[in-house]
Protein backbone atom coordinates (compact mmCIF):
# COMPACT_ATOMS: atom_id res chain seq x y z
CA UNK A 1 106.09 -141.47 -17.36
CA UNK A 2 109.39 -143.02 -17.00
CA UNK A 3 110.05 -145.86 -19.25
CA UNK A 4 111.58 -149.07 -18.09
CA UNK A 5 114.08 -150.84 -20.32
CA UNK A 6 115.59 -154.16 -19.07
CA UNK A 7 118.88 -155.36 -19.56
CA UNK A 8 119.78 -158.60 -18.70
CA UNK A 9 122.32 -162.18 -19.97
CA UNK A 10 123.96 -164.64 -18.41
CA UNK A 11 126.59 -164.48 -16.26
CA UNK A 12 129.88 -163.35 -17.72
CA UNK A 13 128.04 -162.69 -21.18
CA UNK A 14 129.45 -159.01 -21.20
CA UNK A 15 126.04 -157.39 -19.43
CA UNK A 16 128.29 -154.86 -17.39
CA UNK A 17 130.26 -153.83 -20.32
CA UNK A 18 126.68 -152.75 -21.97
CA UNK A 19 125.32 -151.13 -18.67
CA UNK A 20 129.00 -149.30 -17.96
CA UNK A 21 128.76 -147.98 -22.09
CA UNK A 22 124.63 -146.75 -21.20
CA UNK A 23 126.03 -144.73 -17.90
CA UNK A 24 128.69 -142.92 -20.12
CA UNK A 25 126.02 -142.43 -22.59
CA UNK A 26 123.81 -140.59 -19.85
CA UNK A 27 121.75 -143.32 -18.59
CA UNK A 28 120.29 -143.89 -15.32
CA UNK A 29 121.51 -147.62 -14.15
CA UNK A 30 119.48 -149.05 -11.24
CA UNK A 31 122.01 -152.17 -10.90
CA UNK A 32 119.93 -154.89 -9.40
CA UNK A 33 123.66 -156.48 -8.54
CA UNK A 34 124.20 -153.27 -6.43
CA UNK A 35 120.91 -153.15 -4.67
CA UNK A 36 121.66 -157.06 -3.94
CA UNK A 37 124.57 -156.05 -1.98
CA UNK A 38 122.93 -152.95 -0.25
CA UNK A 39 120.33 -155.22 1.12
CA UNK A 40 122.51 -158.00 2.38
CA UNK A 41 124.98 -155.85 3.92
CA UNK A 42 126.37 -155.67 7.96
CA UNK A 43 123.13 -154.97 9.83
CA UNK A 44 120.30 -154.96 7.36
CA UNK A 45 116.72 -156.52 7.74
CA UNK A 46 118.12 -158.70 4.71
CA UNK A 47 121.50 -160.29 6.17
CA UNK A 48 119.70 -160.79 9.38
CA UNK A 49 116.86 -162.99 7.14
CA UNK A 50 119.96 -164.84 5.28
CA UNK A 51 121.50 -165.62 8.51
CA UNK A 52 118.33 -167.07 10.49
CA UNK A 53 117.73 -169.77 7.24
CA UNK A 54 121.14 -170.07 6.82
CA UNK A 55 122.81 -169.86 10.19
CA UNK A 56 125.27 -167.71 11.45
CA UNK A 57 128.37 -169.76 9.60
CA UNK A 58 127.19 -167.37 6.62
CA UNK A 59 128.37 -164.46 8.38
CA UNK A 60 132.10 -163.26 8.37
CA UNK A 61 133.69 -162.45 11.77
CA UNK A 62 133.01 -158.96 11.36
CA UNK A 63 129.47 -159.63 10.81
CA UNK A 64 129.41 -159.19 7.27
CA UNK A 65 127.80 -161.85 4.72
CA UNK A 66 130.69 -164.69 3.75
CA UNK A 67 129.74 -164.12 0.04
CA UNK A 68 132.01 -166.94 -0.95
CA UNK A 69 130.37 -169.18 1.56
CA UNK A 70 126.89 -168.72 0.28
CA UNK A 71 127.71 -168.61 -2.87
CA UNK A 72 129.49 -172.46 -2.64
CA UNK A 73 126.17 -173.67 -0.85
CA UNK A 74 123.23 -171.61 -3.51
CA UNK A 75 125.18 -172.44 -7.15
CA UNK A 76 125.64 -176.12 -5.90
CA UNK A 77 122.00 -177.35 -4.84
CA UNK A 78 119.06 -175.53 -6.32
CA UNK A 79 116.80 -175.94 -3.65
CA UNK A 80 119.02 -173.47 -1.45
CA UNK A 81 118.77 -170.62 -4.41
CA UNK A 82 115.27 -170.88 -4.70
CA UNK A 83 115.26 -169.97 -0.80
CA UNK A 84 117.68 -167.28 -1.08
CA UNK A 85 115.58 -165.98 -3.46
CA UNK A 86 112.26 -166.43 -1.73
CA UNK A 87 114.10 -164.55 1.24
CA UNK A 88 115.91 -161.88 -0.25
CA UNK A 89 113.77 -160.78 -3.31
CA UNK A 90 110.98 -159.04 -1.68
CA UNK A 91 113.90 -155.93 0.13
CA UNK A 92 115.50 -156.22 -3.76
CA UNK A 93 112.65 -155.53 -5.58
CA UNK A 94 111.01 -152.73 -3.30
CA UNK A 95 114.32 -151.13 -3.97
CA UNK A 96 114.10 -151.18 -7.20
CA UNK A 97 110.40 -150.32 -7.40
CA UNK A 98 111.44 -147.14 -5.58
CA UNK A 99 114.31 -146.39 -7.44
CA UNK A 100 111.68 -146.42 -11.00
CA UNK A 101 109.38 -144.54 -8.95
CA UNK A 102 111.81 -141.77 -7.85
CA UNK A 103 113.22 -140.95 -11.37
CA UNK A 104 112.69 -138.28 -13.50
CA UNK A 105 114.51 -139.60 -16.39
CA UNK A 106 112.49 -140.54 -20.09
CA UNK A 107 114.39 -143.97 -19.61
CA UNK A 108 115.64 -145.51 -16.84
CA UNK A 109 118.06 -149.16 -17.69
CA UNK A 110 117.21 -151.98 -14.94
CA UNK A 111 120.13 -153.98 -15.09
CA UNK A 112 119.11 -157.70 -13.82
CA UNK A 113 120.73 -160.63 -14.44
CA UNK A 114 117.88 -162.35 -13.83
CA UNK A 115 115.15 -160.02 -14.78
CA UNK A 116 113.16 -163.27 -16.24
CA UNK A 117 113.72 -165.23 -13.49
CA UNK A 118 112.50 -162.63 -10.60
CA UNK A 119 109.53 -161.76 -13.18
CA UNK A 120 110.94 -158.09 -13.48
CA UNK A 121 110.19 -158.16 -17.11
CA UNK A 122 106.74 -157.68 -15.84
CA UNK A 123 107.68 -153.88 -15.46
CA UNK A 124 110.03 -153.55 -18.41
CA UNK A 125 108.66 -151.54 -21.49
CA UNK A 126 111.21 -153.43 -23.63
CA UNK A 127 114.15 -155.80 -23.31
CA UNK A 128 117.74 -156.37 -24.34
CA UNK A 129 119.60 -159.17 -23.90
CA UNK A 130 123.49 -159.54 -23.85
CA UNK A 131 124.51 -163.35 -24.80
CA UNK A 132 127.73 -164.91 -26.49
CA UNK A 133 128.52 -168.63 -27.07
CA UNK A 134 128.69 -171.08 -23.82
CA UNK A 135 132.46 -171.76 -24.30
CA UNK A 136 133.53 -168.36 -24.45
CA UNK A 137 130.48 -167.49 -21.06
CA UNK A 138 132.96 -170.51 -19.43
CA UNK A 139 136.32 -169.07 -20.24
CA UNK A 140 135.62 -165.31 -19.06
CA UNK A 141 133.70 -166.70 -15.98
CA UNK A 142 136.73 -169.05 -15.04
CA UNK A 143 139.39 -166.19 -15.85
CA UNK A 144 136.96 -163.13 -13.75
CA UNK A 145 136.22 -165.35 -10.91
CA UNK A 146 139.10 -168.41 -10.74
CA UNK A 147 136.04 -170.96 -11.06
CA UNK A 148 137.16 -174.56 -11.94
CA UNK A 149 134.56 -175.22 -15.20
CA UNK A 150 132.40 -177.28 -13.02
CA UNK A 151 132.13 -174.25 -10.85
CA UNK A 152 131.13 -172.09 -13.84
CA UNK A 153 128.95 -174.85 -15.19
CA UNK A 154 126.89 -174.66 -11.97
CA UNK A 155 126.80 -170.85 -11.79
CA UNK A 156 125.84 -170.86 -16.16
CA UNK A 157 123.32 -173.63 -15.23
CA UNK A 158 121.61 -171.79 -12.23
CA UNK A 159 120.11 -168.92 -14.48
CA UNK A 160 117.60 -169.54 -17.34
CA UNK A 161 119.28 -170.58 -20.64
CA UNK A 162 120.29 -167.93 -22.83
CA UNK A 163 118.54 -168.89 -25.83
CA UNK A 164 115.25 -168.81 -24.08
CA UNK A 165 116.03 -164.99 -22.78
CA UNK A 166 116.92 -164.36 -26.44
CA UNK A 167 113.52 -165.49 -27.63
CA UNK A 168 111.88 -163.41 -24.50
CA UNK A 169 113.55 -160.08 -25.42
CA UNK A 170 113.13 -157.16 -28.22
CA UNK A 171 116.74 -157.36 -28.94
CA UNK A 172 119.58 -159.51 -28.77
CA UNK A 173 123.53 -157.52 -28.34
CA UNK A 174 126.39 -160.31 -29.06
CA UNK A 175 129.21 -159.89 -26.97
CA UNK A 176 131.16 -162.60 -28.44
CA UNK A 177 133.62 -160.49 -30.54
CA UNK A 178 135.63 -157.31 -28.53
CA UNK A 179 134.16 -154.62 -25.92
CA UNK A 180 134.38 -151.80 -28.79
CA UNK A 181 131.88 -154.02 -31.21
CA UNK A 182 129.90 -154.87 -28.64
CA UNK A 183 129.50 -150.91 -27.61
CA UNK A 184 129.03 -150.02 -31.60
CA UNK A 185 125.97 -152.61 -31.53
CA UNK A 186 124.90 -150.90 -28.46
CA UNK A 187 124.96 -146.96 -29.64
CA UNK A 188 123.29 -148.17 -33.02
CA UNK A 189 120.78 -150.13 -30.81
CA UNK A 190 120.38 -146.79 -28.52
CA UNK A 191 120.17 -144.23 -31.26
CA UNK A 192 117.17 -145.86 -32.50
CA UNK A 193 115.19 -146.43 -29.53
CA UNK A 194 112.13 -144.48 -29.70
């Protein structure tokens, strides 16, 4: 029986840094980020859903999804991400329930950045969560993504609050000082997982 260990933060709180270190480390990923952009890309069952709520302003020339676009309209009125979500979740999570059911690893790491949010914790035998202070979440979210702070503030604000994940989750990996102590926290976290 494959166990399920989630792995999930807040937005710019160093979550891909841990999931990147548990792929070198032998890991099987499934990337709930990736499968997000399989199932809205050119042609699927999912863009076509995005675009009929949404209209067909969400869609690129080319066809594709105007990430940028949705993303200015979902992070600035919650009402719209909720939808999104009610729309999109459903091809997302039969993904990932087929990715769990396919492996034949001991552990598999779902990588979700919002694992609580989507109730995916549901399935998760245990649960890490990456997290750092707000103002330094701000600063690498500004720098990755050339967000103005409001901009950041609405993205931050649009997932749960980190301190509430913390509470939620078996363990807690601070990413607030560099990548190589975050990784040391996460082999010593690793080595003793049962």
């Amino acid at each position: 029986m494959t166990r399920v260990i989630g792995l999930t933060g807040g937005i710019a709180t160093g979550k891909s840094t841990v999931s990147q270190c548990l792929l070198g480390c032998g890991y099987q990923i499934i990337d709930a980020d990736l499968i997000t952009h399989h199932v809205q890309s050119k042609g699927s069952e999912g863009l076509k859903a995005i675009a009929a709520f949404f209209g067909p302003d969400i869609l690129l020339s080319n066809g594709e999804l105007d990430r940028k676009k949705l993303a200015e309209i979902v992070f600035s009125d919650k009402e719209q991400l909720v939808e999104l979500t009610r729309i999109i979740d459903p091809f997302i999570r039969d993904e990932i329930y087929s990715e769990i059911s396919s492996s034949k690893e001991a552990i598999v790491i779902l990588d979700a950045p919002t694992l609580f949010e989507n109730g995916y914790h549901f399935i998760c035998d245990r649960i890490i969560t990456v997290s750092c202070d707000q103002d330094k979440q701000i600063e690498r979210l500004m720098s990755r993504d050339k967000l103005t702070e409001e901009e950041a503030l609405n993205r931050i604000n649009s997932q749960w609050p980190l301190n509430i994940k913390e509470q939620l989750s078996n363990d807690v990996i601070d990413s607030n000082g560099s990548i190589m102590q975050t990784r040391s926290q996460v082999v010593k976290l690793f080595n003793n997982i049962d």
